[in-house]
Protein backbone atom coordinates (compact mmCIF):
# COMPACT_ATOMS: atom_id res chain seq x y z
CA UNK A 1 53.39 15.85 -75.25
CA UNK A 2 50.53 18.05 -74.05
CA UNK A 3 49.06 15.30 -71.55
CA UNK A 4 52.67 14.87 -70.46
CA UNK A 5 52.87 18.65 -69.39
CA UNK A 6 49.38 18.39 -68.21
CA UNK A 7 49.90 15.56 -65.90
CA UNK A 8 53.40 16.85 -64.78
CA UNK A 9 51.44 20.95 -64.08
CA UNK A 10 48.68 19.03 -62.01
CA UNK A 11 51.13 16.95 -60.08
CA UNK A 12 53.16 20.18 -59.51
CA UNK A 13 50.08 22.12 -58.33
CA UNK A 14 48.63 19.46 -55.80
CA UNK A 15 52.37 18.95 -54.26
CA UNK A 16 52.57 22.80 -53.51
CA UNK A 17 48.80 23.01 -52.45
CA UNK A 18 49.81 19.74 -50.05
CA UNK A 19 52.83 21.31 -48.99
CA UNK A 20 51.40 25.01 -47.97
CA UNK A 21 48.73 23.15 -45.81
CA UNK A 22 51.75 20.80 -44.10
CA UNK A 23 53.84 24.09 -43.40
CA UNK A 24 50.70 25.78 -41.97
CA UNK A 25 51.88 26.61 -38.21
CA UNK A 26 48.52 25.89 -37.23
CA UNK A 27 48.35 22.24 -38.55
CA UNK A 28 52.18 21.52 -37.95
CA UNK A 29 53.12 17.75 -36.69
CA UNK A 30 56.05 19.21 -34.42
CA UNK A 31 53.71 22.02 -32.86
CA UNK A 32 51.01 19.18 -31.22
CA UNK A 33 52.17 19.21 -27.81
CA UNK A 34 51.04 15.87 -25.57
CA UNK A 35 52.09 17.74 -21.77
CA UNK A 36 55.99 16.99 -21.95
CA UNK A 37 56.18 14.74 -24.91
CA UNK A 38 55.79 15.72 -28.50
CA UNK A 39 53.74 13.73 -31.04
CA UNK A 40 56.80 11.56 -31.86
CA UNK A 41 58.95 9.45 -30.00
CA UNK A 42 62.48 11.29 -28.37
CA UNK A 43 64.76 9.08 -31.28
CA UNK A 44 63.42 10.55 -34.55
CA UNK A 45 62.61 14.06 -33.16
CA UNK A 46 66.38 14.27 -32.61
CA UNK A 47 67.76 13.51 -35.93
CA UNK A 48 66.08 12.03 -38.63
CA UNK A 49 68.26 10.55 -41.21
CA UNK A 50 68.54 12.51 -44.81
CA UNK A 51 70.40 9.59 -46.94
CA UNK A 52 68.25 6.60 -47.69
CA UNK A 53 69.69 3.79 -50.13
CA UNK A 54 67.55 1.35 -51.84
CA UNK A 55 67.66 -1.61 -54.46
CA UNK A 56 64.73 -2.71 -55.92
CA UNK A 57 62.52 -4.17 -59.55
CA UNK A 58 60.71 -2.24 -61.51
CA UNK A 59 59.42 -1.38 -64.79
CA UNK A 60 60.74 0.53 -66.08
CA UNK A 61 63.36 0.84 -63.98
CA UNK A 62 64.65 -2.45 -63.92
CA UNK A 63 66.66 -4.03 -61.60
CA UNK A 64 67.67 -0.44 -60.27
CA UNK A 65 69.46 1.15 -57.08
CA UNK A 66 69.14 4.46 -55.70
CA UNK A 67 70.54 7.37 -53.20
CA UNK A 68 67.65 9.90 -52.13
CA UNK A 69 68.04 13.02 -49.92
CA UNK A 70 65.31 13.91 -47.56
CA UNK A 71 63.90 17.15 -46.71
CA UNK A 72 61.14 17.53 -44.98
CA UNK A 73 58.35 15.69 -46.41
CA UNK A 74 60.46 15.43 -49.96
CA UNK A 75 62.93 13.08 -51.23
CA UNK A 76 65.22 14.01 -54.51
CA UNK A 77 66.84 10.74 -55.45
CA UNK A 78 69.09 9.50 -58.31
CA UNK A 79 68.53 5.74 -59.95
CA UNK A 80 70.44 3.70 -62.10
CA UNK A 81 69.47 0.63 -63.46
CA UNK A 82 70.06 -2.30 -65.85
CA UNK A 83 68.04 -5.34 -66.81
CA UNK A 84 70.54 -9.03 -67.75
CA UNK A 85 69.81 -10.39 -71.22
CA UNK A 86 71.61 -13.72 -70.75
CA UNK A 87 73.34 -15.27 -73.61
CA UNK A 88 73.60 -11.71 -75.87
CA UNK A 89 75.72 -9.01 -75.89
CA UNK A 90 72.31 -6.74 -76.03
CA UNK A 91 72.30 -4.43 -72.64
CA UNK A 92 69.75 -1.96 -71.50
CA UNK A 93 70.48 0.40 -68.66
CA UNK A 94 67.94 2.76 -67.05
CA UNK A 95 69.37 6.47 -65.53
CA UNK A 96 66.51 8.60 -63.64
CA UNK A 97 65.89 11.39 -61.58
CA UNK A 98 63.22 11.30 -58.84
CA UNK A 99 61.52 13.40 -56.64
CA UNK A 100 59.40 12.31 -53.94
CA UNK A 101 56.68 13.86 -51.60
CA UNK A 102 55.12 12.32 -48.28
CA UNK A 103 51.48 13.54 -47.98
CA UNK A 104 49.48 11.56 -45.90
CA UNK A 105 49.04 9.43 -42.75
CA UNK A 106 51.36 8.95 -40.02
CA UNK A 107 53.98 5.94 -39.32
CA UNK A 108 55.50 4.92 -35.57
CA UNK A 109 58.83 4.19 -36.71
CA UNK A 110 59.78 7.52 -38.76
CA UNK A 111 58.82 10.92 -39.29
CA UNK A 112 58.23 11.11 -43.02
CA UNK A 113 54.78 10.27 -43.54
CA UNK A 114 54.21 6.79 -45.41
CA UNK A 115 52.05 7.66 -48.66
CA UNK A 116 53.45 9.57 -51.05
CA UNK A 117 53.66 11.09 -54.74
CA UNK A 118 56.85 10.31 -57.11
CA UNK A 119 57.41 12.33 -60.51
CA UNK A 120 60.29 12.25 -62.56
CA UNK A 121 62.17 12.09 -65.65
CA UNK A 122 63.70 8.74 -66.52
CA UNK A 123 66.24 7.77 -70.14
CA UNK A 124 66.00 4.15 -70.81
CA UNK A 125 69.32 3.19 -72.88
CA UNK A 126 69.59 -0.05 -75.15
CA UNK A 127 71.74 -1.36 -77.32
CA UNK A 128 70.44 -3.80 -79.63
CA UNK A 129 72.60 -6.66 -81.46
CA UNK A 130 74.01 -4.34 -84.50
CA UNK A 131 75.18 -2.84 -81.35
CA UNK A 132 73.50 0.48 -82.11
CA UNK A 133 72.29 2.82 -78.99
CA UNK A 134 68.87 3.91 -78.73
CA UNK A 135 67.19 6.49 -76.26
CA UNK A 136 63.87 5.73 -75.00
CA UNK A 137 62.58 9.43 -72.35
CA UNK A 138 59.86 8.83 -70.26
CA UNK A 139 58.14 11.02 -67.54
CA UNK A 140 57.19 9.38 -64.28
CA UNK A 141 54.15 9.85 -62.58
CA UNK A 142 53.33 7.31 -59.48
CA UNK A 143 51.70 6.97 -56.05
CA UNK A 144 53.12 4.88 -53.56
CA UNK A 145 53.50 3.54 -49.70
CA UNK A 146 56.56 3.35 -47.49
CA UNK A 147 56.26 0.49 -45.32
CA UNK A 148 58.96 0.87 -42.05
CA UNK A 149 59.86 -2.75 -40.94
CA UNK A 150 62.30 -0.47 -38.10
CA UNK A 151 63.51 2.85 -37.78
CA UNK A 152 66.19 2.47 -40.81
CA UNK A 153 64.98 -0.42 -42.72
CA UNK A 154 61.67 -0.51 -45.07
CA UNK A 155 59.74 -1.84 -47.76
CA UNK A 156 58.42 0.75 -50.65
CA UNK A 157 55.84 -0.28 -53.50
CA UNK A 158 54.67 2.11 -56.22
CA UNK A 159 52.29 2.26 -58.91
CA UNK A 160 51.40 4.61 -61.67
CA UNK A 161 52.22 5.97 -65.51
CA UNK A 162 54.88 6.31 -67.91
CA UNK A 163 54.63 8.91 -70.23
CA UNK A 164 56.74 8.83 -73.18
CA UNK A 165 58.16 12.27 -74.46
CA UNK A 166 58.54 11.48 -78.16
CA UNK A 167 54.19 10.63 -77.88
CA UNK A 168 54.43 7.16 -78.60
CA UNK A 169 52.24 6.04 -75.66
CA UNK A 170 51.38 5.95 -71.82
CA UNK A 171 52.30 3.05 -69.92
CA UNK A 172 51.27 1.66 -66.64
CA UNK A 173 53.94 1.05 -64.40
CA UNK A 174 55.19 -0.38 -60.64
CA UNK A 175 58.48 -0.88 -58.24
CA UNK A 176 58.85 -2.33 -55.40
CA UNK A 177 62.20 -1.56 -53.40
CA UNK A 178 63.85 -2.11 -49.69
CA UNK A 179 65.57 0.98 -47.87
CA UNK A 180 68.01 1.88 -45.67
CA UNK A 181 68.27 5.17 -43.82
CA UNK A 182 71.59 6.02 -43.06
């Protein structure tokens, strides 16, 4: 429990440190001027879309979709999941809470920068054959890479840890999911 609060203080810290520097006036995106044009092109200066929908595989996560708002250079995002266990009546569902924050580098096709940092609380649910529920709570701690194929669709991978809340162990873990902007 301590390295979970640890890990989730540190991620806090460098994601406010990151985010001060971003919203420095000084060092702003939108305030390099290039004569007329501005350092983006006219179609995602003008509205850059706040829903994005994904489906992806994970672990743990599963075979999971999602609905994320956009702010900025942060995403908050909602997943559900659930994972087929052919020929049993055993099912395992995944529920999880996300949030998301572009740091670094720059992409052509959108303005939210492509590398970013995802933390997050996520309840795995399975029920077993005696048909009894169990709660698994795990924290969420990954880096990733948006990859925009166009201006609304994209390819996402992460990588990172899993941090279990009742201390039973750390766990390496990865997704890999398409998007949509809408």
């Amino acid at each position: 429990m301590k390295n979970t609060i640890t890990l989730f203080l540190a991620l806090f810290v460098i994601v406010n440190l990151s985010y001060s520097k971003v919203n420095d006036s000084s060092n702003s995106i939108t305030d390099i001027d290039l004569g007329d044009e501005k350092a983006y092109p006219k179609n995602l200066q003008s509205g850059q879309k706040k829903i994005n929908l994904s489906n992806g595989f994970g672990f743990p996560e599963l075979f999971y979709s999602s609905i994320r708002y956009q702010t900025e250079q942060f995403q908050i995002g909602l997943y559900t999941g659930t994972l087929p266990v052919p020929d049993t009546d055993e099912s395992i569902r995944t529920f999880s809470g996300i949030i998301n924050y572009h740091f670094g580098g720059y992409s052509k096709l959108a303005y939210r920068r492509p590398w970013f940092l995802k933390s997050g609380l996520l309840c795995l649910r399975v029920r077993d054959f005696d048909y009894e529920v169990n709660y698994a709570f795990v924290v969420i701690a990954r880096i990733g890479r948006d990859f925009n194929i166009t201006n609304m669709f994209g390819i996402s991978i992460d990588f990172g840890a899993l941090i279990t809340l009742d201390g039973s162990g750390t766990f390496s873990s990865l997704s890999l999911d398409f998007f949509i902007k809408i």
